[in-house]
PDB file of N, CA and C in Angstrom:
ATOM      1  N   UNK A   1      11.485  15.045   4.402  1.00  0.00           N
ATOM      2  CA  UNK A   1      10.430  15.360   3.478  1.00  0.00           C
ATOM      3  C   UNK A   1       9.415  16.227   4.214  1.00  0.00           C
ATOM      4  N   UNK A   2       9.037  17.225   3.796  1.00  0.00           N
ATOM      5  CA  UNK A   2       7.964  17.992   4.251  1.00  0.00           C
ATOM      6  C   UNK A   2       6.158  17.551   3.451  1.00  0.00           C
ATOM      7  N   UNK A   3       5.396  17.469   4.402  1.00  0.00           N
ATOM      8  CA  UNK A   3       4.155  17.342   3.917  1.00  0.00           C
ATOM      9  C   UNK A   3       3.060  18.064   4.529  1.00  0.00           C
ATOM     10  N   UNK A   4       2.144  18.530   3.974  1.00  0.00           N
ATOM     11  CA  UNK A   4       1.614  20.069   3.915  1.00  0.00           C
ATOM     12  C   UNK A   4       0.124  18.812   3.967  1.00  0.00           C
ATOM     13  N   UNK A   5      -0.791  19.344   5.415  1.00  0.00           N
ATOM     14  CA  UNK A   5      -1.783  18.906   5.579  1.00  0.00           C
ATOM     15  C   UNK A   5      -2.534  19.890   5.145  1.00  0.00           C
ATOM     16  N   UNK A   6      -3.453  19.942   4.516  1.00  0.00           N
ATOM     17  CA  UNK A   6      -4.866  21.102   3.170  1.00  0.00           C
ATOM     18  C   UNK A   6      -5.604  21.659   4.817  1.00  0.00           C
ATOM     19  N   UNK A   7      -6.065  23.036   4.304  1.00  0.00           N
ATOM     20  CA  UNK A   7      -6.990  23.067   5.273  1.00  0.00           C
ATOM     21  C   UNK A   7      -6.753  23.783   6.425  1.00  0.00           C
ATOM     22  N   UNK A   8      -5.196  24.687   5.942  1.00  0.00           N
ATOM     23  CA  UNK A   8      -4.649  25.318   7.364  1.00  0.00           C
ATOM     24  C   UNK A   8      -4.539  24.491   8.582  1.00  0.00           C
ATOM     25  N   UNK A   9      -3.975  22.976   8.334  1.00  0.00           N
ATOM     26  CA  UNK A   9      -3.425  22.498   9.199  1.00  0.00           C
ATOM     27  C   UNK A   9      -1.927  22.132   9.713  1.00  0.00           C
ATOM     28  N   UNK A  10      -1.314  22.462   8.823  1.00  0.00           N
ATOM     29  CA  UNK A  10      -0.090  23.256   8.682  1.00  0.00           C
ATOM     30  C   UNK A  10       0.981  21.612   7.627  1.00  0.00           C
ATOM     31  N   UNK A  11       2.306  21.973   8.448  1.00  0.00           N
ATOM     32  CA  UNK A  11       2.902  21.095   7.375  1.00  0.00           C
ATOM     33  C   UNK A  11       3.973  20.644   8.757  1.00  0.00           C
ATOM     34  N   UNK A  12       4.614  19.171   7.730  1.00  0.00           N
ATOM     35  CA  UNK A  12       5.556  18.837   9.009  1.00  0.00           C
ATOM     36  C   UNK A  12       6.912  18.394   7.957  1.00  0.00           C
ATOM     37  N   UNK A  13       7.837  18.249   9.048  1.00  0.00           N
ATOM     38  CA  UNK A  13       8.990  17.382   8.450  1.00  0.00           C
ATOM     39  C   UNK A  13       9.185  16.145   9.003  1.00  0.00           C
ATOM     40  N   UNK A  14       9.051  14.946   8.065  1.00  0.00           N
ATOM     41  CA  UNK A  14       8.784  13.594   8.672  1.00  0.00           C
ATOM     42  C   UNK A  14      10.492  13.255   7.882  1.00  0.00           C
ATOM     43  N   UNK A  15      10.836  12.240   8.499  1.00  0.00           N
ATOM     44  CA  UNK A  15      12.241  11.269   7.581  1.00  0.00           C
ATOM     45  C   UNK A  15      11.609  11.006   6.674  1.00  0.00           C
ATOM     46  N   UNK A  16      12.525  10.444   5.605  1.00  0.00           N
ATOM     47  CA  UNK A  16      12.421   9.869   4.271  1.00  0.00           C
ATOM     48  C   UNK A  16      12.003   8.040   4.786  1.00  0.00           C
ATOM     49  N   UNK A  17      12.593   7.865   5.642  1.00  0.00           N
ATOM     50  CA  UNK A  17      11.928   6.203   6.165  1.00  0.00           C
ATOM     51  C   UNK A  17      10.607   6.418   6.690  1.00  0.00           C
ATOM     52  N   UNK A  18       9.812   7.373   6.694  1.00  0.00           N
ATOM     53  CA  UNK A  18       8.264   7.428   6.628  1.00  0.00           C
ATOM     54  C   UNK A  18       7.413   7.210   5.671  1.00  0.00           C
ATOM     55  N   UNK A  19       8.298   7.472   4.174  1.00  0.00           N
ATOM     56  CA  UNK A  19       7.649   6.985   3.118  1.00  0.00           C
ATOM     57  C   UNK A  19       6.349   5.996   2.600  1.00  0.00           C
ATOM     58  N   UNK A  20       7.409   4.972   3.106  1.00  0.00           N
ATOM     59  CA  UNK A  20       6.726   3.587   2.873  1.00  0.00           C
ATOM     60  C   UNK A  20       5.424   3.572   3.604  1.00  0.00           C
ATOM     61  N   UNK A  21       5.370   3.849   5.270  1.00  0.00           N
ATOM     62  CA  UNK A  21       4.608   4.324   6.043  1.00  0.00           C
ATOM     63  C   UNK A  21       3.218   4.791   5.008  1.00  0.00           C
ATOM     64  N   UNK A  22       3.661   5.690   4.724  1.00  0.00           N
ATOM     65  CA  UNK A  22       2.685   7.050   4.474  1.00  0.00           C
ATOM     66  C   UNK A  22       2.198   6.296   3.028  1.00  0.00           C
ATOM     67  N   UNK A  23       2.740   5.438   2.092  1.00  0.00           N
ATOM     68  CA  UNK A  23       2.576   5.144   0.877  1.00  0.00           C
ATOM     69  C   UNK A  23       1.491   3.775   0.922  1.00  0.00           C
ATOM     70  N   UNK A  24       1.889   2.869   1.700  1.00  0.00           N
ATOM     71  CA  UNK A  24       0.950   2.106   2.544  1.00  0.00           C
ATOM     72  C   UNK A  24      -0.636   2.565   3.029  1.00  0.00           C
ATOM     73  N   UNK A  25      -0.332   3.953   4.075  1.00  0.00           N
ATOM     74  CA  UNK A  25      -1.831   4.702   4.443  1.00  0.00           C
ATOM     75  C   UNK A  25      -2.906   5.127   3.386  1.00  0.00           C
ATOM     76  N   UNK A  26      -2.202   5.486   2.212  1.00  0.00           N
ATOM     77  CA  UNK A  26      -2.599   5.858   0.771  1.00  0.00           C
ATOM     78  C   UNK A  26      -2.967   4.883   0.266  1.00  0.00           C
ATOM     79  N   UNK A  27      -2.342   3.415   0.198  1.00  0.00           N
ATOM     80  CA  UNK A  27      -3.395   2.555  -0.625  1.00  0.00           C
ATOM     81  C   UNK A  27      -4.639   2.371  -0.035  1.00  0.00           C
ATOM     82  N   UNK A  28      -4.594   2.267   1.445  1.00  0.00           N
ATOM     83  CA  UNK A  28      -5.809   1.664   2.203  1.00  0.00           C
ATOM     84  C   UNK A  28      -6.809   3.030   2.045  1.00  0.00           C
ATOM     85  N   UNK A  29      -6.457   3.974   2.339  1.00  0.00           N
ATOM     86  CA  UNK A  29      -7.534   5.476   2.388  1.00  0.00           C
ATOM     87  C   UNK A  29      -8.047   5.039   0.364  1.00  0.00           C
ATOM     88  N   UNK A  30      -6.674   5.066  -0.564  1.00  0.00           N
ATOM     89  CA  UNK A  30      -6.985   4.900  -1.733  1.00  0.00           C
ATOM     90  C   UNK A  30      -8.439   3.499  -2.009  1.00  0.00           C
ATOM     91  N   UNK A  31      -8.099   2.365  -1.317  1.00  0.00           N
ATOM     92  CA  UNK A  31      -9.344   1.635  -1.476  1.00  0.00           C
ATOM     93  C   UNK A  31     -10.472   1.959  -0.573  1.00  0.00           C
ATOM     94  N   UNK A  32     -10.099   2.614   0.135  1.00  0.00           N
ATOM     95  CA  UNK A  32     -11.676   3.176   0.814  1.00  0.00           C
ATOM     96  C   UNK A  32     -12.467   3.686  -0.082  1.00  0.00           C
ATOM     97  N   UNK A  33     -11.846   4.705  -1.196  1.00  0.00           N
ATOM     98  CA  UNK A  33     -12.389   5.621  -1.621  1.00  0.00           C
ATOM     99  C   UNK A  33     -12.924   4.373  -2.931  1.00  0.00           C
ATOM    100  N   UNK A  34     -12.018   3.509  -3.675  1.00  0.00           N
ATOM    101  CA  UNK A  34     -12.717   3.098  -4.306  1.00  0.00           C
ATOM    102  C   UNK A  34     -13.833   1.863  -4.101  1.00  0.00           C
ATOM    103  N   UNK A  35     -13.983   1.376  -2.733  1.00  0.00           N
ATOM    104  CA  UNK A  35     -14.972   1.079  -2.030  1.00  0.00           C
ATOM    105  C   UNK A  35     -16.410   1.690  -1.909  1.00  0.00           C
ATOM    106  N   UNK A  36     -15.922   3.414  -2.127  1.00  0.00           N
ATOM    107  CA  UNK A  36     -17.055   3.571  -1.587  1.00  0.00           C
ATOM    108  C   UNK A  36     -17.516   3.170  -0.378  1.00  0.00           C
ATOM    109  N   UNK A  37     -16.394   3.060   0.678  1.00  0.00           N
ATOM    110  CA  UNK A  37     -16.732   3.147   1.980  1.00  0.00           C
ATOM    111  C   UNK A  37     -16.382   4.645   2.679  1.00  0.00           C
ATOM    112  N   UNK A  38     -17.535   5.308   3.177  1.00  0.00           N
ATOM    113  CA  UNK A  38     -17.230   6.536   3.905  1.00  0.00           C
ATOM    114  C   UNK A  38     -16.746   6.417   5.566  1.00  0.00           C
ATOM    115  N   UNK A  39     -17.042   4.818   5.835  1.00  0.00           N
ATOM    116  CA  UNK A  39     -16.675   5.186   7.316  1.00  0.00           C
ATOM    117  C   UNK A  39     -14.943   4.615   7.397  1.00  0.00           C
ATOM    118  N   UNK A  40     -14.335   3.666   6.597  1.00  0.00           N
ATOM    119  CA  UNK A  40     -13.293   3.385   6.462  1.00  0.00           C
ATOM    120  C   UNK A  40     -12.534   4.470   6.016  1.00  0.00           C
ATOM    121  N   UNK A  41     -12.804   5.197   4.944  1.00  0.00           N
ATOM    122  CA  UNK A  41     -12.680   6.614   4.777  1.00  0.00           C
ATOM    123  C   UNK A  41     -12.073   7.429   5.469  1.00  0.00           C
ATOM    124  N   UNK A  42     -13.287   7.674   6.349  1.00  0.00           N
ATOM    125  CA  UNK A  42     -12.837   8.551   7.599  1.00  0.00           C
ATOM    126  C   UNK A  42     -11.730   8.049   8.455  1.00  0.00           C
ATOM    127  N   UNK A  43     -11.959   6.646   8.693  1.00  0.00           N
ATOM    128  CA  UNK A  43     -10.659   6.220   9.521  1.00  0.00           C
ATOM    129  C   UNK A  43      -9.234   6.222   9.089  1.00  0.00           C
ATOM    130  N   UNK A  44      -9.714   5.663   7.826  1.00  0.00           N
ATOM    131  CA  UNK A  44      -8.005   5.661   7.441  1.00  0.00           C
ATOM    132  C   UNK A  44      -7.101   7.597   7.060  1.00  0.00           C
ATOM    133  N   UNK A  45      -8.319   8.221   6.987  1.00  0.00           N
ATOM    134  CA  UNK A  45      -7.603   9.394   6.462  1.00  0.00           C
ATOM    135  C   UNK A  45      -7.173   9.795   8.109  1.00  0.00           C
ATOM    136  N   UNK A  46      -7.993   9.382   9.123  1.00  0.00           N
ATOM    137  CA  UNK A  46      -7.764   9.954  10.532  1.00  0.00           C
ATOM    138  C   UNK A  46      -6.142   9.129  10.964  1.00  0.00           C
ATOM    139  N   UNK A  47      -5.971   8.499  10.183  1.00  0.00           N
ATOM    140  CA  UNK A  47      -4.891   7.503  11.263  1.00  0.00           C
ATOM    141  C   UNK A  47      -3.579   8.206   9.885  1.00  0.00           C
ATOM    142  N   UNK A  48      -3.601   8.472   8.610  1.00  0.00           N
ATOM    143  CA  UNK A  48      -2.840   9.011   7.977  1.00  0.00           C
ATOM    144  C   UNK A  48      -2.546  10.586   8.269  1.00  0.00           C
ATOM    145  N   UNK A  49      -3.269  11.316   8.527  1.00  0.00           N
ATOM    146  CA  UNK A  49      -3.215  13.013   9.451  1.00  0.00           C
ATOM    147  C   UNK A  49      -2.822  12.363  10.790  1.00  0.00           C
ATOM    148  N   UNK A  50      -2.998  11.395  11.166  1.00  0.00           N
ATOM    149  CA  UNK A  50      -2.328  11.458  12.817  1.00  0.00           C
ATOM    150  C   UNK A  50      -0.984  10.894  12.629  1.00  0.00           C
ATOM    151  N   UNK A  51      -0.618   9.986  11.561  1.00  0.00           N
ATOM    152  CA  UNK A  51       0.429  10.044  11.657  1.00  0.00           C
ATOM    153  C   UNK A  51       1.449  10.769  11.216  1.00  0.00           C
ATOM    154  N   UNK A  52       1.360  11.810  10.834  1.00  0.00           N
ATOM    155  CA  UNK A  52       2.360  12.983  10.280  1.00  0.00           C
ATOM    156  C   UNK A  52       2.739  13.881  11.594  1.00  0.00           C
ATOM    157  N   UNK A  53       0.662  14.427  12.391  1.00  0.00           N
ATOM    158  CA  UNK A  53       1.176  14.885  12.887  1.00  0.00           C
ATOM    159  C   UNK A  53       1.958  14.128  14.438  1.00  0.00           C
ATOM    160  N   UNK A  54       1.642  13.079  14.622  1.00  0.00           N
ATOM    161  CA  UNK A  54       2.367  12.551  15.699  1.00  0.00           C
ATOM    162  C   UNK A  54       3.403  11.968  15.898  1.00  0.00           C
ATOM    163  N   UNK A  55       4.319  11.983  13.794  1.00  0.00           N
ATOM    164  CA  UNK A  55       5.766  11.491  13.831  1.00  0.00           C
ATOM    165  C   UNK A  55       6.404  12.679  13.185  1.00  0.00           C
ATOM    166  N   UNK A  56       6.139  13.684  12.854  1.00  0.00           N
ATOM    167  CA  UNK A  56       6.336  14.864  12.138  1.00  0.00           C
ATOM    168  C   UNK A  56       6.914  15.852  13.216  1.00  0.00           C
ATOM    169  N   UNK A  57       7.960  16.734  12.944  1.00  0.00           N
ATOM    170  CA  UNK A  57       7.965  18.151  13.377  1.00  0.00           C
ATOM    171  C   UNK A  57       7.635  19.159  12.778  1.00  0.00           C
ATOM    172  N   UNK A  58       6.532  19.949  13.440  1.00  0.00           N
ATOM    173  CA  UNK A  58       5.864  21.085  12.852  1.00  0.00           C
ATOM    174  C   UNK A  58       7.038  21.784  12.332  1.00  0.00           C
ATOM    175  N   UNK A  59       6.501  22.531  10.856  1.00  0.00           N
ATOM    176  CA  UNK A  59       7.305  23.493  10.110  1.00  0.00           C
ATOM    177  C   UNK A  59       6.995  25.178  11.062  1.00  0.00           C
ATOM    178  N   UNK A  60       7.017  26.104  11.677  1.00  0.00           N
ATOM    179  CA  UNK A  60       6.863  27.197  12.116  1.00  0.00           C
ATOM    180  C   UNK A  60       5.865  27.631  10.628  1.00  0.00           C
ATOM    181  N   UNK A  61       4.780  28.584  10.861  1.00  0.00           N
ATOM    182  CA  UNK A  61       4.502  29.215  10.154  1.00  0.00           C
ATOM    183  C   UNK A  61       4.969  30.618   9.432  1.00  0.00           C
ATOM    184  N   UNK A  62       5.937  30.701   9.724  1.00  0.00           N
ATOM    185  CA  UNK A  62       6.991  31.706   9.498  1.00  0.00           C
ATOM    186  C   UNK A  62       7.742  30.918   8.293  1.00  0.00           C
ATOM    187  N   UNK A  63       8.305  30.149   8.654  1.00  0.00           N
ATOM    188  CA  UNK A  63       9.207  29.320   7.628  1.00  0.00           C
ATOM    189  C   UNK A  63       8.150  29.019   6.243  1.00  0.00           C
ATOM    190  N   UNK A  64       8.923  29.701   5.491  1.00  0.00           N
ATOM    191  CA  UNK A  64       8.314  28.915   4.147  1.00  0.00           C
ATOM    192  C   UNK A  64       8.803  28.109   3.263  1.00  0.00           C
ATOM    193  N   UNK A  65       8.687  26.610   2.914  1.00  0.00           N
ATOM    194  CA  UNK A  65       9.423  25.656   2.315  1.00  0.00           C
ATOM    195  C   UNK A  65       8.147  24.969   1.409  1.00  0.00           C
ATOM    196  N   UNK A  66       8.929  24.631   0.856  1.00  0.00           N
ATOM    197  CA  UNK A  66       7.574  23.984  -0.368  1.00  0.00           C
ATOM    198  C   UNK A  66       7.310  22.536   0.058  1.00  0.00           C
ATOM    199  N   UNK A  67       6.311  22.227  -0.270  1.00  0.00           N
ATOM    200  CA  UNK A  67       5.924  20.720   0.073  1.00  0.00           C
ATOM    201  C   UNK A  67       6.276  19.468  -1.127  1.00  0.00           C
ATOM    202  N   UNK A  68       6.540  18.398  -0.430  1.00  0.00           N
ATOM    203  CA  UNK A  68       6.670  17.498  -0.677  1.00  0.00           C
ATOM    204  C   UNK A  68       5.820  16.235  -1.452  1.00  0.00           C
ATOM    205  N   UNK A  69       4.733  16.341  -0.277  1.00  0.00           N
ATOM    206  CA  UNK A  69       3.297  15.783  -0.203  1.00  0.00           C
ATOM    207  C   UNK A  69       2.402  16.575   0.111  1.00  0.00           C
ATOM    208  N   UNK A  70       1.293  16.383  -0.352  1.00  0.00           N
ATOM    209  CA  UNK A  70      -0.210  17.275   0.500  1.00  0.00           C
ATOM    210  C   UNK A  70      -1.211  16.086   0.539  1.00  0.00           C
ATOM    211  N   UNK A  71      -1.427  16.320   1.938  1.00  0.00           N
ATOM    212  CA  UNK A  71      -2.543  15.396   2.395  1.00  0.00           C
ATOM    213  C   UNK A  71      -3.877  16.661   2.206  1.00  0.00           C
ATOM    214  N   UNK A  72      -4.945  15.654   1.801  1.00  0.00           N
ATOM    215  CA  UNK A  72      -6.488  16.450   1.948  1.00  0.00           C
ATOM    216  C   UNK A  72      -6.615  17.051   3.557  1.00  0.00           C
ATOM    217  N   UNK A  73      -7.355  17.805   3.445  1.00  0.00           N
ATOM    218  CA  UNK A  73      -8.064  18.104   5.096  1.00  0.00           C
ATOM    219  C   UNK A  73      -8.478  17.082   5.827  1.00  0.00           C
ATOM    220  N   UNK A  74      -8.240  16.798   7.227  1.00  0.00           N
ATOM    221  CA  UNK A  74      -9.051  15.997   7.896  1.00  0.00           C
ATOM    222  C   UNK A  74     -10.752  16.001   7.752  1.00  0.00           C
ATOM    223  N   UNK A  75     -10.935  16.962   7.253  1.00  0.00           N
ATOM    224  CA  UNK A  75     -12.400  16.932   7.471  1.00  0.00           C
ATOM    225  C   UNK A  75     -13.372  17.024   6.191  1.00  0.00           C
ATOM    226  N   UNK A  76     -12.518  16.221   4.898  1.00  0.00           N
ATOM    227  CA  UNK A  76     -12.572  16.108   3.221  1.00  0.00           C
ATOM    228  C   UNK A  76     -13.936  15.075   3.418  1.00  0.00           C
ATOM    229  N   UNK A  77     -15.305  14.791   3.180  1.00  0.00           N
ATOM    230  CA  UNK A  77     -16.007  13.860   2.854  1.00  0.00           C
ATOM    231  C   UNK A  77     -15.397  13.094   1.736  1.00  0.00           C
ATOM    232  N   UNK A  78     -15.786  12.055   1.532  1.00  0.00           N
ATOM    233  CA  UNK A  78     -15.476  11.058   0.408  1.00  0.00           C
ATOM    234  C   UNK A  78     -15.851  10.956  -0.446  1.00  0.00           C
ATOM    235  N   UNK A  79     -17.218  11.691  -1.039  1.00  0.00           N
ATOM    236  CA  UNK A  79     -17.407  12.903  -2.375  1.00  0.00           C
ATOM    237  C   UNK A  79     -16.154  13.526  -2.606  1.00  0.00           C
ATOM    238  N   UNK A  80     -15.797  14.486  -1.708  1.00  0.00           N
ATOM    239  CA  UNK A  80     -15.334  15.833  -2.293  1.00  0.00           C
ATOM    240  C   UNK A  80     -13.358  15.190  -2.791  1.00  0.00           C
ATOM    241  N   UNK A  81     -12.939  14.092  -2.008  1.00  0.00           N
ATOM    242  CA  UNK A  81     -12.179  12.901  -1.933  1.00  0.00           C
ATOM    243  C   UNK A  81     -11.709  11.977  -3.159  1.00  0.00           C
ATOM    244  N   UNK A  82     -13.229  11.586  -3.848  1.00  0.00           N
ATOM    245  CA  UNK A  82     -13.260  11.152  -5.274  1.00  0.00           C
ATOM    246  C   UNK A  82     -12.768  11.600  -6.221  1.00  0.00           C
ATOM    247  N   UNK A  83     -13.141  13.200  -6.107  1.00  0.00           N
ATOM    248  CA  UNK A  83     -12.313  14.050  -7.310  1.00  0.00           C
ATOM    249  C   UNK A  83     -11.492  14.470  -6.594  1.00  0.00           C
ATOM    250  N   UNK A  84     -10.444  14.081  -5.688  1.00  0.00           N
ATOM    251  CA  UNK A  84      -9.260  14.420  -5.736  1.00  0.00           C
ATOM    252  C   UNK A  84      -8.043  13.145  -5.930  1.00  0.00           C
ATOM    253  N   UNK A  85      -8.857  12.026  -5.928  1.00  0.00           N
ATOM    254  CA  UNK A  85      -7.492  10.753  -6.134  1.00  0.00           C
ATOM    255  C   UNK A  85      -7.303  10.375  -7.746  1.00  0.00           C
ATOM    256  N   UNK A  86      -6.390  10.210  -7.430  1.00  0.00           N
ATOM    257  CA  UNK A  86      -5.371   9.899  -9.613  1.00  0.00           C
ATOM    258  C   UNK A  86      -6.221   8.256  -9.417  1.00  0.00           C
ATOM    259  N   UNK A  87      -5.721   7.351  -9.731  1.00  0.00           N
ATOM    260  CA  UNK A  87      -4.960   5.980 -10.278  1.00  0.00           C
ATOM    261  C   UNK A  87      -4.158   5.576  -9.098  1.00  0.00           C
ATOM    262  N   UNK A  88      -3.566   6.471  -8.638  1.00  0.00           N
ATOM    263  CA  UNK A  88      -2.343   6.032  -8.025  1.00  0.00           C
ATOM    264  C   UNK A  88      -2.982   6.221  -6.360  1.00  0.00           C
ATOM    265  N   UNK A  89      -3.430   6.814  -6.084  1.00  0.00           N
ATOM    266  CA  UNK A  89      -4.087   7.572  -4.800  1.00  0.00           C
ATOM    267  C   UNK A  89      -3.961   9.109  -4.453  1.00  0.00           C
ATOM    268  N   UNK A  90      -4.041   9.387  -3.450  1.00  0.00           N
ATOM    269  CA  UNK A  90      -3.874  11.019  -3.318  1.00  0.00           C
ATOM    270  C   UNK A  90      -2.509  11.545  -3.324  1.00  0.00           C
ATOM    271  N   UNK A  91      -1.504  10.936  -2.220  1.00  0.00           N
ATOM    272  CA  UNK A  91       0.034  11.547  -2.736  1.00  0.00           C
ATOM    273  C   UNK A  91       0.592  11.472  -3.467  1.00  0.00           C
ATOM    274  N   UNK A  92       1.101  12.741  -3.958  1.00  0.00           N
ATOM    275  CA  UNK A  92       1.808  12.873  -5.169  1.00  0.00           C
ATOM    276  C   UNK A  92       2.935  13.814  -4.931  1.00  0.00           C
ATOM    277  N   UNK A  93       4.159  14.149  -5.666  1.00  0.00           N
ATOM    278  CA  UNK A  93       4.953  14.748  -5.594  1.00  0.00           C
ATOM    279  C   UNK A  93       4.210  16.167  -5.973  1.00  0.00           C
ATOM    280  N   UNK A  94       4.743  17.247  -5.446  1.00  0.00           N
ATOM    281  CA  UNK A  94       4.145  18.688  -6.241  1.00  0.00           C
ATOM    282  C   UNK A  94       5.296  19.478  -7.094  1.00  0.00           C
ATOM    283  N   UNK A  95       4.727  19.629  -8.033  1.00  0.00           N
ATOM    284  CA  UNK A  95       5.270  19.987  -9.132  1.00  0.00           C
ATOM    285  C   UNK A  95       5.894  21.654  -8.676  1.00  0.00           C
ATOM    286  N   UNK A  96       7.051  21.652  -9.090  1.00  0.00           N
ATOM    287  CA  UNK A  96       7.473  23.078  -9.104  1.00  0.00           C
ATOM    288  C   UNK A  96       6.948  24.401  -9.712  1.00  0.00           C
TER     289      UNK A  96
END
């Protein structure tokens, strides 16, 4: 699965057994946000961008492949955060 970090931080290819992983990081970042906690916030989105890029292989910026997932920018406040999560949380499949 490829997932495309926002923000010109590029994109990676993680296994499909990262899923769960990554679907897990999303509820907890997802209740941060509906917490209304900004410093949990920050952490959990820091430990979900670290784990892509520290179980992920970078895509070359040359290569162009469509994404899978898109994570927000590392550096999204939890305003700008609010209007970007569904119901469900921030990952979502991207539509063709």
């Amino acid at each position: 699965m490829i997932v495309r970090i926002q923000g010109g931080e590029g994109q990676y290819e993680l296994d499909q057994d990262a899923r769960p992983i990554l679907e897990d990081l999303d509820r907890q970042l997802y209740d941060a946000v509906q917490g209304d906690d900004a410093e949990a916030f920050a952490g959990k989105l820091s430990a979900l961008v670290d784990y892509v890029i520290n179980n992920g292989t970078e895509v070359p910026d040359e290569q162009v492949v469509g994404s899978d997932l898109i994570l927000p920018p590392s550096d999204i406040t939890l305003d700008e955060a609010k209007r970007l999560f569904t119901d469900e949380g921030y990952l979502k499949p991207v539509e063709a």
